[in-house]
C-alpha atoms as a PDB file:
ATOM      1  CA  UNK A   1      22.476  47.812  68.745  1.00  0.00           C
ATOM      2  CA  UNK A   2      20.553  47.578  65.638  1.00  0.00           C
ATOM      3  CA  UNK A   3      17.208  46.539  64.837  1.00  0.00           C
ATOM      4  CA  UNK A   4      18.308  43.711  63.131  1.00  0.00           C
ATOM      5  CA  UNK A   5      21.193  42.659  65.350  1.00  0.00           C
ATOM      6  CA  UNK A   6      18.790  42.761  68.135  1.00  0.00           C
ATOM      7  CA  UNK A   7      16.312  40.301  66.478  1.00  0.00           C
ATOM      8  CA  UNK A   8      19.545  37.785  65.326  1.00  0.00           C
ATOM      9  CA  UNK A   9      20.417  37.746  68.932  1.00  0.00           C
ATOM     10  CA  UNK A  10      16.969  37.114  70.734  1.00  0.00           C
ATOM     11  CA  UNK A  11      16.638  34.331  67.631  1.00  0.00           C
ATOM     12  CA  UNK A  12      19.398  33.108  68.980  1.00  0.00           C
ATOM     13  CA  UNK A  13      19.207  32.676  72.299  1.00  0.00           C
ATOM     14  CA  UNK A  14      15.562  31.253  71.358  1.00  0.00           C
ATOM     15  CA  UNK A  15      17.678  29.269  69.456  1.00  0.00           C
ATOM     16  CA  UNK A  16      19.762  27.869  72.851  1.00  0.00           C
ATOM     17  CA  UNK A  17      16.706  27.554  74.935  1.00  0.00           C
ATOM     18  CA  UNK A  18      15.229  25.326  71.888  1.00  0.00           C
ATOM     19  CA  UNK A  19      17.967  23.283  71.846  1.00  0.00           C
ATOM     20  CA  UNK A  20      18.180  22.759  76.190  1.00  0.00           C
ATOM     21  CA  UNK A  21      14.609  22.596  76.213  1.00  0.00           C
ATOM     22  CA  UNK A  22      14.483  19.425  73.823  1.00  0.00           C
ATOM     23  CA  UNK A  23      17.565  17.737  75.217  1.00  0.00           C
ATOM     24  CA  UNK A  24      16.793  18.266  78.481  1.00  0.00           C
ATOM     25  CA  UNK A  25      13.403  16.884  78.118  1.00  0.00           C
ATOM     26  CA  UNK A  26      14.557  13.585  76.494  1.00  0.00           C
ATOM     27  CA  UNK A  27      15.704  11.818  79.242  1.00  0.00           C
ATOM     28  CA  UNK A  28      12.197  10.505  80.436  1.00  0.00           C
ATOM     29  CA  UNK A  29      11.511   6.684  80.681  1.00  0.00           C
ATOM     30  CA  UNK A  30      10.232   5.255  76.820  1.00  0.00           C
ATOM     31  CA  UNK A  31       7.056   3.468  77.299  1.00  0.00           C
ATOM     32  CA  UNK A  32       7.898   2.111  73.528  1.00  0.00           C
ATOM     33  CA  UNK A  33      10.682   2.735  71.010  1.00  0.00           C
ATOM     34  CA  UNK A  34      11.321   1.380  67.614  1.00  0.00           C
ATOM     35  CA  UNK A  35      15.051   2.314  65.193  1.00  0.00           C
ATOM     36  CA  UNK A  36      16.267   1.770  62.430  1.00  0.00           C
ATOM     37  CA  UNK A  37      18.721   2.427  59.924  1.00  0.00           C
ATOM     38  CA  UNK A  38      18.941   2.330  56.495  1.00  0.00           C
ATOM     39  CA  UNK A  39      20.754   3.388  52.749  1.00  0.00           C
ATOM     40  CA  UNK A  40      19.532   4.668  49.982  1.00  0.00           C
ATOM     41  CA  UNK A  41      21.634   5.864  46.261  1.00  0.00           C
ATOM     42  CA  UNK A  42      20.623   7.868  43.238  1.00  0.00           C
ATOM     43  CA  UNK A  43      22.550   9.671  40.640  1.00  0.00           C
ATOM     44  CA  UNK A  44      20.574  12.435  39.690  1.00  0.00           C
ATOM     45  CA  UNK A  45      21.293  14.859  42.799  1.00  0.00           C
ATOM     46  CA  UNK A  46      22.033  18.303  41.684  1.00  0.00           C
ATOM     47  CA  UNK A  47      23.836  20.862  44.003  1.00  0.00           C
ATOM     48  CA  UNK A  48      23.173  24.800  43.581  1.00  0.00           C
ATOM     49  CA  UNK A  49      26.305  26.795  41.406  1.00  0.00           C
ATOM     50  CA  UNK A  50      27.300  23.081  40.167  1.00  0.00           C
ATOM     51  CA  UNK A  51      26.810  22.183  36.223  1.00  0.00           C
ATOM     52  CA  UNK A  52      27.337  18.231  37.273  1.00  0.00           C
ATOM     53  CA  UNK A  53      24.529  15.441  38.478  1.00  0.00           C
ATOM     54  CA  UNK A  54      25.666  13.837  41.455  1.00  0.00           C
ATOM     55  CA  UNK A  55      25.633  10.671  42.953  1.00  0.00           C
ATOM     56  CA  UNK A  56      25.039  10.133  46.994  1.00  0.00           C
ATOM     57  CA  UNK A  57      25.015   7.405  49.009  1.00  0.00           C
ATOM     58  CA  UNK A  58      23.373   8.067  52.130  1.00  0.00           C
ATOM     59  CA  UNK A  59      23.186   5.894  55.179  1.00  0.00           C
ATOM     60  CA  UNK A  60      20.518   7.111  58.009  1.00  0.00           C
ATOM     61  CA  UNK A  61      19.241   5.913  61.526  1.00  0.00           C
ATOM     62  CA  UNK A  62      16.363   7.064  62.888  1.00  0.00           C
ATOM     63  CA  UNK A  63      15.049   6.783  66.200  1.00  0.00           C
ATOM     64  CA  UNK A  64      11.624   7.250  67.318  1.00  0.00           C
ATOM     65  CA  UNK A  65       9.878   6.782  70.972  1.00  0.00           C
ATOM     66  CA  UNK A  66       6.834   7.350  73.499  1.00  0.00           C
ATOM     67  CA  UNK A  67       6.975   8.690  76.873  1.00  0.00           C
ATOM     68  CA  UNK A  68       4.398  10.136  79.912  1.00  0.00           C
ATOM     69  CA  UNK A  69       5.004  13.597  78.122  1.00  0.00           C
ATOM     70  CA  UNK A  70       4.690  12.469  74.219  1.00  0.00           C
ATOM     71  CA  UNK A  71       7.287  11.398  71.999  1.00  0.00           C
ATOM     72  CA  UNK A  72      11.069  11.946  70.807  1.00  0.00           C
ATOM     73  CA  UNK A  73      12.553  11.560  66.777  1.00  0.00           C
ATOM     74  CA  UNK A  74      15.553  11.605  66.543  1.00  0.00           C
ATOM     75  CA  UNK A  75      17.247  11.327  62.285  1.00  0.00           C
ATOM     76  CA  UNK A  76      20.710  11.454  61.537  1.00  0.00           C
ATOM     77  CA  UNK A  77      21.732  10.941  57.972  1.00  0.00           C
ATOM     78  CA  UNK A  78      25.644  10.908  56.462  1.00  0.00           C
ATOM     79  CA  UNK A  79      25.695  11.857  52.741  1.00  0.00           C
ATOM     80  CA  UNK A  80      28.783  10.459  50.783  1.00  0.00           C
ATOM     81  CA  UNK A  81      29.137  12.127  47.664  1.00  0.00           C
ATOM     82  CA  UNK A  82      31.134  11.470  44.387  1.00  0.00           C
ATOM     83  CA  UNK A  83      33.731  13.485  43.363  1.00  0.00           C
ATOM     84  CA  UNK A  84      31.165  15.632  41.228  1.00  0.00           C
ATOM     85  CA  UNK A  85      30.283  17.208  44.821  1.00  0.00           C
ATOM     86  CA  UNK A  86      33.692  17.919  46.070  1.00  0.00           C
ATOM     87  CA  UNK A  87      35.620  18.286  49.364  1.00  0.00           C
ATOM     88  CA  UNK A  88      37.449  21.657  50.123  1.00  0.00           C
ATOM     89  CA  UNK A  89      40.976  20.394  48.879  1.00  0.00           C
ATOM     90  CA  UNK A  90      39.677  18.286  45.795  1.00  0.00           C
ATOM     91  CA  UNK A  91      40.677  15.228  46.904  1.00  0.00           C
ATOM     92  CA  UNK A  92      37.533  13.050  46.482  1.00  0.00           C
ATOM     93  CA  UNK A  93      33.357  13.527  47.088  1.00  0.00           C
ATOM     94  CA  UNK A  94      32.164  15.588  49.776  1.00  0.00           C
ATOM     95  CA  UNK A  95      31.088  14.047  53.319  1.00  0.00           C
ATOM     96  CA  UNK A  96      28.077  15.789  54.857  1.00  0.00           C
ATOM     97  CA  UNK A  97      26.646  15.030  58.372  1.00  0.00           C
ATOM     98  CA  UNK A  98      22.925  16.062  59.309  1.00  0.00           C
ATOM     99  CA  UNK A  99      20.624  15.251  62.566  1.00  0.00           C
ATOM    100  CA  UNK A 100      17.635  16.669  63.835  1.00  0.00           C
ATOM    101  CA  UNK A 101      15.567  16.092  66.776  1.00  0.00           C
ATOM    102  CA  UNK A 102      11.895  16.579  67.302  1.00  0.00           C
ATOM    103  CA  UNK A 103      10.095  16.634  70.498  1.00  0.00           C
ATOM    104  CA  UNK A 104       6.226  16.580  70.845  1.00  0.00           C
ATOM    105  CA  UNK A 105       4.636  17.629  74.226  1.00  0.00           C
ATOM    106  CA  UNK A 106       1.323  15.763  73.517  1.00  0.00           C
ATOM    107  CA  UNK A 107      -1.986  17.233  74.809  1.00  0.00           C
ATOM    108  CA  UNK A 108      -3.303  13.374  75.683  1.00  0.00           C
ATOM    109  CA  UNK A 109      -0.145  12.567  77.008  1.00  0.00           C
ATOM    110  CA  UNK A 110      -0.352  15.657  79.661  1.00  0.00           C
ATOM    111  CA  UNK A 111      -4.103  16.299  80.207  1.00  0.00           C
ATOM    112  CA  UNK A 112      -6.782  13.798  81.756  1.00  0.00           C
ATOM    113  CA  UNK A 113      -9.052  15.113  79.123  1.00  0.00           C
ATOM    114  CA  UNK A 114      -8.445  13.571  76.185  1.00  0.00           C
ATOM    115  CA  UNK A 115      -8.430  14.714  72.643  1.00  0.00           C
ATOM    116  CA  UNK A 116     -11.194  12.051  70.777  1.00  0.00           C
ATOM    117  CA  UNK A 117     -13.263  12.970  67.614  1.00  0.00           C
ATOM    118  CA  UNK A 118     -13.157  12.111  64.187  1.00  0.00           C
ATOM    119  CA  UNK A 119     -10.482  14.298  62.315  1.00  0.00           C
ATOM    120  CA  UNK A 120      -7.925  14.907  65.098  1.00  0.00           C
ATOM    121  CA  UNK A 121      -5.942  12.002  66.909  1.00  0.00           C
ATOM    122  CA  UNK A 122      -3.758  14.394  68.944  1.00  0.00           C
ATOM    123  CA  UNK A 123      -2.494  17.623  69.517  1.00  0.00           C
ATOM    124  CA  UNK A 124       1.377  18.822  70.379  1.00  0.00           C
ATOM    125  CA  UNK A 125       3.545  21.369  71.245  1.00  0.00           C
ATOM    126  CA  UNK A 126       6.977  20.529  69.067  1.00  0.00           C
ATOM    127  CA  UNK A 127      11.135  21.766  69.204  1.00  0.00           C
ATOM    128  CA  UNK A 128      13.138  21.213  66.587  1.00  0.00           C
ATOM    129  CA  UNK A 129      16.710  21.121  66.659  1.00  0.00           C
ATOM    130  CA  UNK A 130      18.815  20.459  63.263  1.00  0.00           C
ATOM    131  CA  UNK A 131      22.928  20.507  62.822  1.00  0.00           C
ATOM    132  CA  UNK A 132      24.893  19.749  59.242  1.00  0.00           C
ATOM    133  CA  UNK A 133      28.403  19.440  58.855  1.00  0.00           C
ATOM    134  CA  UNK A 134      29.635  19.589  55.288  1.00  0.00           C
ATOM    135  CA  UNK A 135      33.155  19.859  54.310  1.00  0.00           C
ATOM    136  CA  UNK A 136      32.923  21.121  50.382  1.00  0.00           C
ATOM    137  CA  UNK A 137      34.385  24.490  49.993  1.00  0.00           C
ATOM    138  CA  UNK A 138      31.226  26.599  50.727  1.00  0.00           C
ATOM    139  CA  UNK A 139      31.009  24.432  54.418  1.00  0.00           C
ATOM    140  CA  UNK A 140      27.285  25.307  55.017  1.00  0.00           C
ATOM    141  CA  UNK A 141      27.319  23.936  58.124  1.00  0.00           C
ATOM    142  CA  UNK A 142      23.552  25.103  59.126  1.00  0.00           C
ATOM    143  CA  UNK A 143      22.268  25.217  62.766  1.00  0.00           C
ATOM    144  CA  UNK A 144      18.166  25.741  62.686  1.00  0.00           C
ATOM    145  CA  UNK A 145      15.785  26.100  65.176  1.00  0.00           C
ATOM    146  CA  UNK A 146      12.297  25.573  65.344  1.00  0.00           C
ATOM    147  CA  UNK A 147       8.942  25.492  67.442  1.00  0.00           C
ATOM    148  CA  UNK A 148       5.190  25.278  66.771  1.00  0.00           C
ATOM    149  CA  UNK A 149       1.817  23.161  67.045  1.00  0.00           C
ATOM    150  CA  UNK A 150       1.317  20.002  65.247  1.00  0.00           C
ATOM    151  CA  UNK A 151      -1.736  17.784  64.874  1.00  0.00           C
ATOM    152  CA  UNK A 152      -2.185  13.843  64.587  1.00  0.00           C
ATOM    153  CA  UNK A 153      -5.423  13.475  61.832  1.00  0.00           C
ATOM    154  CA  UNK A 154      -7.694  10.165  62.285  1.00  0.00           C
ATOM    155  CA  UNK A 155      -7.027   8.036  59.253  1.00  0.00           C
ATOM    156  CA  UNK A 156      -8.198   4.685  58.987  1.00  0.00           C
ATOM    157  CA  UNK A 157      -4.496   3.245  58.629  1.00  0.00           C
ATOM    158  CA  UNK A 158      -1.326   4.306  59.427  1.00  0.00           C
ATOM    159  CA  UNK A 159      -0.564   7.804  60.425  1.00  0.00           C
ATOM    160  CA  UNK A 160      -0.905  11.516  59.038  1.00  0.00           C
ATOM    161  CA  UNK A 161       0.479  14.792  61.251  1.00  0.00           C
ATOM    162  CA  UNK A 162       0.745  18.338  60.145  1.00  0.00           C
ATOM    163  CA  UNK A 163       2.282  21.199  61.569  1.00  0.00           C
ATOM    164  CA  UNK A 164       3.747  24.527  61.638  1.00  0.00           C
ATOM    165  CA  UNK A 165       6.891  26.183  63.061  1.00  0.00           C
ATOM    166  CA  UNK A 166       8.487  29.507  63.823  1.00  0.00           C
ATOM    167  CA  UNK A 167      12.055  28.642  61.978  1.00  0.00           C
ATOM    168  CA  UNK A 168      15.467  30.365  62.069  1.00  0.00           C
ATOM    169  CA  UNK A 169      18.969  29.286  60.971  1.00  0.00           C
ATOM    170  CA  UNK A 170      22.330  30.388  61.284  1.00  0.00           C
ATOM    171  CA  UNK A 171      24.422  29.128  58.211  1.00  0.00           C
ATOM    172  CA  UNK A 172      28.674  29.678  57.243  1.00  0.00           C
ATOM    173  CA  UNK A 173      29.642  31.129  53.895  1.00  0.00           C
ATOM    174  CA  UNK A 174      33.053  30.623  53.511  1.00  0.00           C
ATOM    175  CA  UNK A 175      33.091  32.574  50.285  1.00  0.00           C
ATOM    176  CA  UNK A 176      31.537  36.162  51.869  1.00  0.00           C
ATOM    177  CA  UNK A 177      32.881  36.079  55.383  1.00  0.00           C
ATOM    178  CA  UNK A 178      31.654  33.571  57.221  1.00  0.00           C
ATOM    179  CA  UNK A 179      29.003  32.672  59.700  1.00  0.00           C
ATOM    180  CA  UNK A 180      25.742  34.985  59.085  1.00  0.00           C
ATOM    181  CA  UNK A 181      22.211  35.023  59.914  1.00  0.00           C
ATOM    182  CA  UNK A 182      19.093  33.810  58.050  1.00  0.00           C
ATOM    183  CA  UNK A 183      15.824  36.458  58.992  1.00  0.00           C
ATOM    184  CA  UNK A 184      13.386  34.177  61.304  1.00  0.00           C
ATOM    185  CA  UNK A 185      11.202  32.602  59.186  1.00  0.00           C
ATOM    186  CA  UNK A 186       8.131  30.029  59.395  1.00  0.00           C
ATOM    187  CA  UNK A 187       7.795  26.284  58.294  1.00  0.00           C
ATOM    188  CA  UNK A 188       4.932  24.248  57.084  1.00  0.00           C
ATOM    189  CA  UNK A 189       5.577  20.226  57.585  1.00  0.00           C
ATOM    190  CA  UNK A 190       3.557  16.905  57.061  1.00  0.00           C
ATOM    191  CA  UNK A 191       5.029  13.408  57.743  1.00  0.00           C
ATOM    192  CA  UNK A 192       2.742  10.502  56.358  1.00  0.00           C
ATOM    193  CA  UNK A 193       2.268   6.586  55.830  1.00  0.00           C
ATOM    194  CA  UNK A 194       0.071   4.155  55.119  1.00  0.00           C
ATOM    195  CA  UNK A 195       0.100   0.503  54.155  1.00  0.00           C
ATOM    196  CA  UNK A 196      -0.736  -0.575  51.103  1.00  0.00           C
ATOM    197  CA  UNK A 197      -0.979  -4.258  51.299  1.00  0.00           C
ATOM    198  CA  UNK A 198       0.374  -7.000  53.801  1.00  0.00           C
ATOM    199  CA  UNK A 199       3.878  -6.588  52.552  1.00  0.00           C
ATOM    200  CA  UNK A 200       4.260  -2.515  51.324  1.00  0.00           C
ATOM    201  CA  UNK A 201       4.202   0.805  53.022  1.00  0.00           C
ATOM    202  CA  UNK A 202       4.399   3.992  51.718  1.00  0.00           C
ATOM    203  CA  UNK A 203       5.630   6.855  53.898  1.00  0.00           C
ATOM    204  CA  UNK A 204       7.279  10.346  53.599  1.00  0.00           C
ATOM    205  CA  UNK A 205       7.356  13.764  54.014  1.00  0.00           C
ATOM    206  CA  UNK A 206       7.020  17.741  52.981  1.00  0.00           C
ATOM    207  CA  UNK A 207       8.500  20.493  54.542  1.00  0.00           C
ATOM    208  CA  UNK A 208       8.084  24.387  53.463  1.00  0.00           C
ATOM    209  CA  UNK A 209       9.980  27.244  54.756  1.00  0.00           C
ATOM    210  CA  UNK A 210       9.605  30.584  54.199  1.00  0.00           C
ATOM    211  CA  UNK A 211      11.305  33.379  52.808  1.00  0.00           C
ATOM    212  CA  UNK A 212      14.102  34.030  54.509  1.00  0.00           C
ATOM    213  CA  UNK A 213      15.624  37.706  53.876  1.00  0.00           C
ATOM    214  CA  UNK A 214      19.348  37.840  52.591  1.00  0.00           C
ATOM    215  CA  UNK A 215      20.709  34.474  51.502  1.00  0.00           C
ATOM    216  CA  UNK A 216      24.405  32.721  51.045  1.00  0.00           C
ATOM    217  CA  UNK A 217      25.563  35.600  48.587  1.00  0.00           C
ATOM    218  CA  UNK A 218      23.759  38.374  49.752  1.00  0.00           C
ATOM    219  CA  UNK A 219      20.800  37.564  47.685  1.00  0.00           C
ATOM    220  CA  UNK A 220      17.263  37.052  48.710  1.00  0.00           C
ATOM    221  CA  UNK A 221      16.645  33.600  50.005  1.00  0.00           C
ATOM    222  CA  UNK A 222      13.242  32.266  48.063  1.00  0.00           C
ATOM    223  CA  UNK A 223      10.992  29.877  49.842  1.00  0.00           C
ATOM    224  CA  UNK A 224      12.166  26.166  50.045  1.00  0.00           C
ATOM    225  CA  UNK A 225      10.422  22.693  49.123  1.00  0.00           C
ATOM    226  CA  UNK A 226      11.867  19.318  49.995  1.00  0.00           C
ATOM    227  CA  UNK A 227       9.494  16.284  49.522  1.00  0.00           C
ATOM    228  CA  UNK A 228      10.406  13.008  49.905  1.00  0.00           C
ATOM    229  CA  UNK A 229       8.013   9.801  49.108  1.00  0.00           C
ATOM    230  CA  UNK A 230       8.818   6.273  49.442  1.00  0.00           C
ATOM    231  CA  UNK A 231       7.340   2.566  48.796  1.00  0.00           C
ATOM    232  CA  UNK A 232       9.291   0.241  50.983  1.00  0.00           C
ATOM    233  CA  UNK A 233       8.433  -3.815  50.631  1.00  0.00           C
ATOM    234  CA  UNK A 234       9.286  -6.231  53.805  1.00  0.00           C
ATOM    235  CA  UNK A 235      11.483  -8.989  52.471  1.00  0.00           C
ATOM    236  CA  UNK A 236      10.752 -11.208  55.908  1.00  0.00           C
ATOM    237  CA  UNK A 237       8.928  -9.966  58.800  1.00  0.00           C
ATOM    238  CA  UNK A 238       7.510  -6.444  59.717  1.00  0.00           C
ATOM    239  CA  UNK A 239      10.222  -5.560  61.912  1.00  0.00           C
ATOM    240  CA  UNK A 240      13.701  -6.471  59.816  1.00  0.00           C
ATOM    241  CA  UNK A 241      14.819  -5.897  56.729  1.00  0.00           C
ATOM    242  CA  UNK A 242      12.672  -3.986  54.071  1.00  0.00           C
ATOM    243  CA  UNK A 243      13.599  -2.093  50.247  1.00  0.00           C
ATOM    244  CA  UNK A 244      11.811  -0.285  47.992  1.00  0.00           C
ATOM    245  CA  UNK A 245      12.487   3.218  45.750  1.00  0.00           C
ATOM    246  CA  UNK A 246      11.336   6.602  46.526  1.00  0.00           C
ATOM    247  CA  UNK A 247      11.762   9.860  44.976  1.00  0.00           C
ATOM    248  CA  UNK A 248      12.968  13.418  46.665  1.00  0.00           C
ATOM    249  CA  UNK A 249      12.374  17.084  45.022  1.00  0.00           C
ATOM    250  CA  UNK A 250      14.088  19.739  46.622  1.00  0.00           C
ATOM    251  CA  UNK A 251      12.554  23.548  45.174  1.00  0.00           C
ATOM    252  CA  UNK A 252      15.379  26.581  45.985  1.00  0.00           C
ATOM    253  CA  UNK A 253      17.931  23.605  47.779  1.00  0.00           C
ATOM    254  CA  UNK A 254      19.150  25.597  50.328  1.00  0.00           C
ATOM    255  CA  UNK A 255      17.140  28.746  50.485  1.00  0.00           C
ATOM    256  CA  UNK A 256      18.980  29.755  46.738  1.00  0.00           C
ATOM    257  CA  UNK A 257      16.586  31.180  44.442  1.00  0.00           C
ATOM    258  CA  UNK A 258      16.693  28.391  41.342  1.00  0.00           C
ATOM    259  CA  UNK A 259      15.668  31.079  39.022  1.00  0.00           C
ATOM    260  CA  UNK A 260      19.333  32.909  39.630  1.00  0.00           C
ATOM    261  CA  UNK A 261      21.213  29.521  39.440  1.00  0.00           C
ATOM    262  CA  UNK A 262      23.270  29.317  36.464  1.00  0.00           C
ATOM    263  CA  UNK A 263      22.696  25.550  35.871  1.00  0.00           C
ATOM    264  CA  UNK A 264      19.201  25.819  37.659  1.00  0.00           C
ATOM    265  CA  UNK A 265      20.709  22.834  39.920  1.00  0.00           C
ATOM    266  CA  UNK A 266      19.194  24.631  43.148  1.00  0.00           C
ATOM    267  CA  UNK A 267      16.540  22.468  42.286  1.00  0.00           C
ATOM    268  CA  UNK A 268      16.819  18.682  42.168  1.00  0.00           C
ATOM    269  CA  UNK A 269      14.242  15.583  41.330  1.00  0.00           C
ATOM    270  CA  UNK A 270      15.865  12.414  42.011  1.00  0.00           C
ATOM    271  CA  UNK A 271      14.939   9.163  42.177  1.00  0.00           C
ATOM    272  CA  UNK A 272      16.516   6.354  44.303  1.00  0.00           C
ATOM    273  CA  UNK A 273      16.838   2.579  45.435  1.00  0.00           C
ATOM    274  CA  UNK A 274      16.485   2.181  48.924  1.00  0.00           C
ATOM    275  CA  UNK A 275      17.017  -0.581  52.199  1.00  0.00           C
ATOM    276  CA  UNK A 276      15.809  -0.061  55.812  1.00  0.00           C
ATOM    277  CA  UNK A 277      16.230  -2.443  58.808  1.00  0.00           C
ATOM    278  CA  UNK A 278      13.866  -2.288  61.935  1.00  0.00           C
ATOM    279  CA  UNK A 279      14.589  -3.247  65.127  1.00  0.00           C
END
């Protein structure tokens, strides 16, 4: 067996014990949970290879809760898009389904001696599992792993955590053969949010993954962006229903090198409305 081979297969059984390890753990009791779900639409999405803007509507739920070991998030998002994006046969927008779960094995959650200074809240051990299903010709269809340290910072409102991952993916080409193998990678990651007054919050997100090695047409994957920010207003009370706009840009979408694109679409900065509901 080949160097190489050897490394895609102990990624992926790393990959397998990732994915047992998290699900496995989730099944303690929740000392506190809070969901919700929400929609957001914007017209200015761009997809690598395609000359045309795109419009999604996406529709989410996220899940987030505490336990005696630390805590579980769990996103799942369903991207409708117009016929600009299309499905495999032609016959209307794409549908794409993704989910990923995070689980944090918190240091003050496990040990009697607790983390407590100025900067750092917490620290945690974190598994990440992610799945998309898209049915456009290409069908992607990515499966990712990843595991690393995080850390929950001290602010005086609201919440700020860092981290950073080992990262590998397993991806489908359907226009070079089929199911191949990403080279393991790492991943830098920050979720944030903070009020602003009695009736806004801002939150959102960055994640940064590494070169990769040979991407969807043979061609070196570059390093990836995605960064998300949004300012979400509560119409009533705190927990129910809430809207607002945020903004998303997405460097190298996918792992494809922008630079190489012919419409430079593998890079997108989009706007959008947006409406959440808590419960």
């Amino acid at each position: 067996m080949s160097l190489k081979k050897l490394n895609h297969h102990f990624s992926t059984s790393i990959l397998w014990g990732i994915t047992l390890g998290c699900f496995s753990m989730a099944g303690h009791a929740a000392f506190w949970q809070s969901n919700q779900v929400g929609v957001s639409w914007s017209n200015q999405y761009q997809e690598p290879a395609n000359p045309d803007d795109v419009s999604k509507t996406i529709l989410n739920f996220t899940h987030l809760s505490g336990d005696d070991l630390g805590r579980n998030v769990l996103v799942a998002n369903l991207y409708l898009s117009s016929d600009e994006d299309p499905k495999a046969d032609g016959d209307g927008g794409a549908t794409e389904y993704y989910v990923f779960y995070r689980r944090y094995f918190s240091y003050n959650s496990i040990f009697d001696h607790k983390i407590e200074n100025r900067l750092i809240r917490d620290v945690n051990l974190t598994f990440r599992v992610d799945k998309g299903l898209k049915n456009s010709a290409l069908e992607p269809n990515p499966t990712k792993g990843r595991a690393g340290l995080s850390m929950d910072f001290n602010v005086p409102k609201g919440y700020f955590e860092a981290g950073a991952d080992w990262y590998y993916e397993s991806a489908n080409n359907n226009f070079t053969g089929g199911r191949f193998n990403f080279d393991p990678t790492y991943a830098l990651w920050a979720n944030f949010g903070f009020p602003v007054h009695d009736k806004g919050f801002v939150d959102g997100f960055v994640d940064y993954v590494g070169a990769t090695g040979p991407g969807y047409f043979n061609v070196d994957a570059k390093p990836s962006t995605l960064f998300q920010i949004n300012y979400m207003y509560d119409v009533g009370a705190k927990e129910g229903l809430k809207v607002g706009v945020g903004y998303e840009y997405f460097r190298n979408k996918y792992l494809n090198d922008n630079q190489k694109d012919p419409y430079g679409h593998a890079t997108h900065s989009a706007p959008f409305v947006a409406a959440r509901y808590s419960f």
